[in-house]
Protein backbone atom coordinates (compact mmCIF):
# COMPACT_ATOMS: atom_id res chain seq x y z
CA UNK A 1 1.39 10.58 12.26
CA UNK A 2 -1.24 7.85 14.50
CA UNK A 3 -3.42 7.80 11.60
CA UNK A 4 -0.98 6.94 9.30
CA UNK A 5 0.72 4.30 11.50
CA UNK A 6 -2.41 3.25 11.70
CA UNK A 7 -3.52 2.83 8.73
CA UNK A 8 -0.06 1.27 7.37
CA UNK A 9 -0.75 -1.60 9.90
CA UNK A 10 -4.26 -2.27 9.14
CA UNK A 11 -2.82 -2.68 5.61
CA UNK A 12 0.04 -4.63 6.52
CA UNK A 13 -2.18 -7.11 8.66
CA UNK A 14 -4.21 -6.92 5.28
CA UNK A 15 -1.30 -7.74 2.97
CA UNK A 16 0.10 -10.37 5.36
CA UNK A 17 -3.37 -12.59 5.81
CA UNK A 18 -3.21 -12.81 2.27
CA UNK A 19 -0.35 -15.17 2.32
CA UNK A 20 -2.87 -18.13 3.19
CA UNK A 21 -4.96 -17.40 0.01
CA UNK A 22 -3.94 -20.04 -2.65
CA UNK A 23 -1.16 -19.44 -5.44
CA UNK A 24 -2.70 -16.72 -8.26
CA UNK A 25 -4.87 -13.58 -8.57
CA UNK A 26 -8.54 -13.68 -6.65
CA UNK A 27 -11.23 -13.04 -8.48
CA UNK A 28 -11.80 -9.19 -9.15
CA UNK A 29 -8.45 -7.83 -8.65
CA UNK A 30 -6.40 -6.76 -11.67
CA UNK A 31 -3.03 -7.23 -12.02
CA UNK A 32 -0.66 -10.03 -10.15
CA UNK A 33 -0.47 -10.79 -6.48
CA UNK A 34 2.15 -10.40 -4.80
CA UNK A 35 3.07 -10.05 -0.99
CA UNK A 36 5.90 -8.02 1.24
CA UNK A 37 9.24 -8.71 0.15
CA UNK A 38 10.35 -9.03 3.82
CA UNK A 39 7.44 -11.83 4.33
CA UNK A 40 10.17 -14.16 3.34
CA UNK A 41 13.03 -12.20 3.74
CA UNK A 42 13.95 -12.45 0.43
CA UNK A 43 13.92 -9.57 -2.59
CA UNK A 44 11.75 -9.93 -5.19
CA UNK A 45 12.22 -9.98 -9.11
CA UNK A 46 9.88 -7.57 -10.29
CA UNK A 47 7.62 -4.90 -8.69
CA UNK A 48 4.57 -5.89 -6.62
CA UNK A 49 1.57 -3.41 -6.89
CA UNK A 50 -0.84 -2.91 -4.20
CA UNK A 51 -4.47 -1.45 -4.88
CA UNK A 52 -7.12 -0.52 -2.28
CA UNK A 53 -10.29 0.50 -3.26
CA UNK A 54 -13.22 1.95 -0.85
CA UNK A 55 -16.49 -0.49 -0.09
CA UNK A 56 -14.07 -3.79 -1.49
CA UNK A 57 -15.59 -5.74 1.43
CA UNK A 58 -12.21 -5.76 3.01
CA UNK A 59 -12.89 -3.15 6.10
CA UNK A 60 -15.89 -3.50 7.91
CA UNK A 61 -16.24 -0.62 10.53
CA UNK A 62 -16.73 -1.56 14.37
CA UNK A 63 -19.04 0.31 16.00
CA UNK A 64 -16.23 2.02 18.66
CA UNK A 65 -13.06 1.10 16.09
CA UNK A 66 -10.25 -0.98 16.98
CA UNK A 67 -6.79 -1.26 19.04
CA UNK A 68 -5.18 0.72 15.62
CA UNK A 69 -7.21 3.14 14.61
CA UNK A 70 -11.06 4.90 15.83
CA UNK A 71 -14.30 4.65 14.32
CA UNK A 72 -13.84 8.25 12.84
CA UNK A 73 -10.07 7.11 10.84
CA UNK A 74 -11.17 3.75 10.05
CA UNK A 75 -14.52 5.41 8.19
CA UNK A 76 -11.80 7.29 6.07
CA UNK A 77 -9.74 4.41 5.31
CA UNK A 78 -12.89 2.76 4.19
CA UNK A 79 -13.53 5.81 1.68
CA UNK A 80 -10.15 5.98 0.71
CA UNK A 81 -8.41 5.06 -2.88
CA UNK A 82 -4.89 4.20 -2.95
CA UNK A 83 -2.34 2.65 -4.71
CA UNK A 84 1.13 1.55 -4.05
CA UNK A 85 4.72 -0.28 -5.35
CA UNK A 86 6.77 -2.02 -3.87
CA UNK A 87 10.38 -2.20 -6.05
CA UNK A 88 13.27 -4.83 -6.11
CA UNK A 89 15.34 -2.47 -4.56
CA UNK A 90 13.47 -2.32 -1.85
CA UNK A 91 11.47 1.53 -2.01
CA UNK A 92 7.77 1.21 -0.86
CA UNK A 93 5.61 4.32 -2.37
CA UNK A 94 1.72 5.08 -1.40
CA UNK A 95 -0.40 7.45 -3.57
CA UNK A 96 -3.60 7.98 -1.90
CA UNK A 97 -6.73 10.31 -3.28
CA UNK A 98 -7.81 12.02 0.47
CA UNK A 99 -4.00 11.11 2.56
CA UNK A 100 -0.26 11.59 2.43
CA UNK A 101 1.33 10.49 0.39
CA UNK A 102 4.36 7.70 1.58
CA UNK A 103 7.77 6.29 0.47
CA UNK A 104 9.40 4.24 2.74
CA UNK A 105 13.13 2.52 2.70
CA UNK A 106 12.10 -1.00 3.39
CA UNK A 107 15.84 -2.00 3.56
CA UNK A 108 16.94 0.50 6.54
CA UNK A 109 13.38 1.03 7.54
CA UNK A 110 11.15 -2.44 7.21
CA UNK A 111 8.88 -1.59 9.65
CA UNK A 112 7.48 1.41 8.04
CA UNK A 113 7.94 4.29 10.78
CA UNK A 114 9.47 6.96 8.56
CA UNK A 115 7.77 8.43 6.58
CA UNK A 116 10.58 10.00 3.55
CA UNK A 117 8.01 11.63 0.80
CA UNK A 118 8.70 15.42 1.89
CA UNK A 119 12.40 14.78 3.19
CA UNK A 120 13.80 16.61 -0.56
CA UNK A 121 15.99 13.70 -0.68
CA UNK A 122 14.31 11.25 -2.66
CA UNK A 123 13.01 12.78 -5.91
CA UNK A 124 14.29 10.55 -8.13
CA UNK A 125 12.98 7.67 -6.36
CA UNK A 126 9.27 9.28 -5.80
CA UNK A 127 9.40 10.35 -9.79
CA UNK A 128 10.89 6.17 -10.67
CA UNK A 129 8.01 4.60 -8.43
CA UNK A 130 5.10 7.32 -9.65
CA UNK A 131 5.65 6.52 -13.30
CA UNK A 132 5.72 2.72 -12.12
CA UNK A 133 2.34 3.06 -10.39
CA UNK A 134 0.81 4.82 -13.86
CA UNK A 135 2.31 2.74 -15.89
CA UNK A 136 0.71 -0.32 -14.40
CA UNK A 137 -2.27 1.90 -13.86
CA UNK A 138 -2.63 1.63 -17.39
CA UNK A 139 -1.74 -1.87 -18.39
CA UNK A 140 -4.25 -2.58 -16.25
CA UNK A 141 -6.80 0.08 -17.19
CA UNK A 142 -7.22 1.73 -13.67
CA UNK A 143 -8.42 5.72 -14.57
CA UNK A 144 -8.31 6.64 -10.85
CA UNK A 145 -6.12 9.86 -10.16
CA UNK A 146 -3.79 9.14 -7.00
């Protein structure tokens, strides 16, 4: 479970420092940008998708790691593929090529410390969010298998 806390906050530092970047899509990355709903505490409209790709220049390794994660889970992270959606009704899902997979209740759960995917007691809302993440996997012609 560290790793995986660990890795959600690296990505939610991630996700948050973003908010400084001006209005609209940076160059290179498909799709729209979008941040947290509970950045602003408000819901949002539509679904935001998240995409992490290995070697993007966002993760640089330090030498003996950091305060969240070692050298040796930060070097995985780096190498890993993942992609995630966040819905209006507040369900966060992860699909990741070498990790667990995540869903998370943002609404009773906002800061991400339960991890629901192999509870049996969301199905419907793992099978909703995995066709949303293919379906804008396509629209946006991404081939990689999460």
């Amino acid at each position: 479970m560290k790793s995986t806390m660990n890795r959600r906050k690296f990505i939610q530092v991630v996700i948050e420092g973003a908010a400084g970047l001006a209005a609209g899509v940076p160059a290179g990355v498909a799709g729209r940008f979008g941040l947290s709903h509970r950045l602003h505490g408000q819901v949002a409209q539509d679904h935001v998708y998240i995409q992490w790709n290995p070697n993007s220049g966002a993760l640089k390794v330090k030498q003996d790691g950091t305060k969240l994660a070692s050298k040796d889970e930060l070097k995985r992270i780096e190498n890993e593929h993942s992609r995630a959606v966040i819905s209006p009704d507040g369900w966060k899902l992860c699909l990741s090529d070498v990790d667990k997979s995540q869903l998370f209740n943002l609404r009773k759960d906002p800061g991400e410390t339960t991890n629901l995917i192999n509870s049996g007691l969301h199905r419907d809302v793992i099978t909703r969010l995995t066709t949303k993440i293919r379906q804008w996997q396509e629209s946006v012609q991404d081939e990689l298998k999460v």
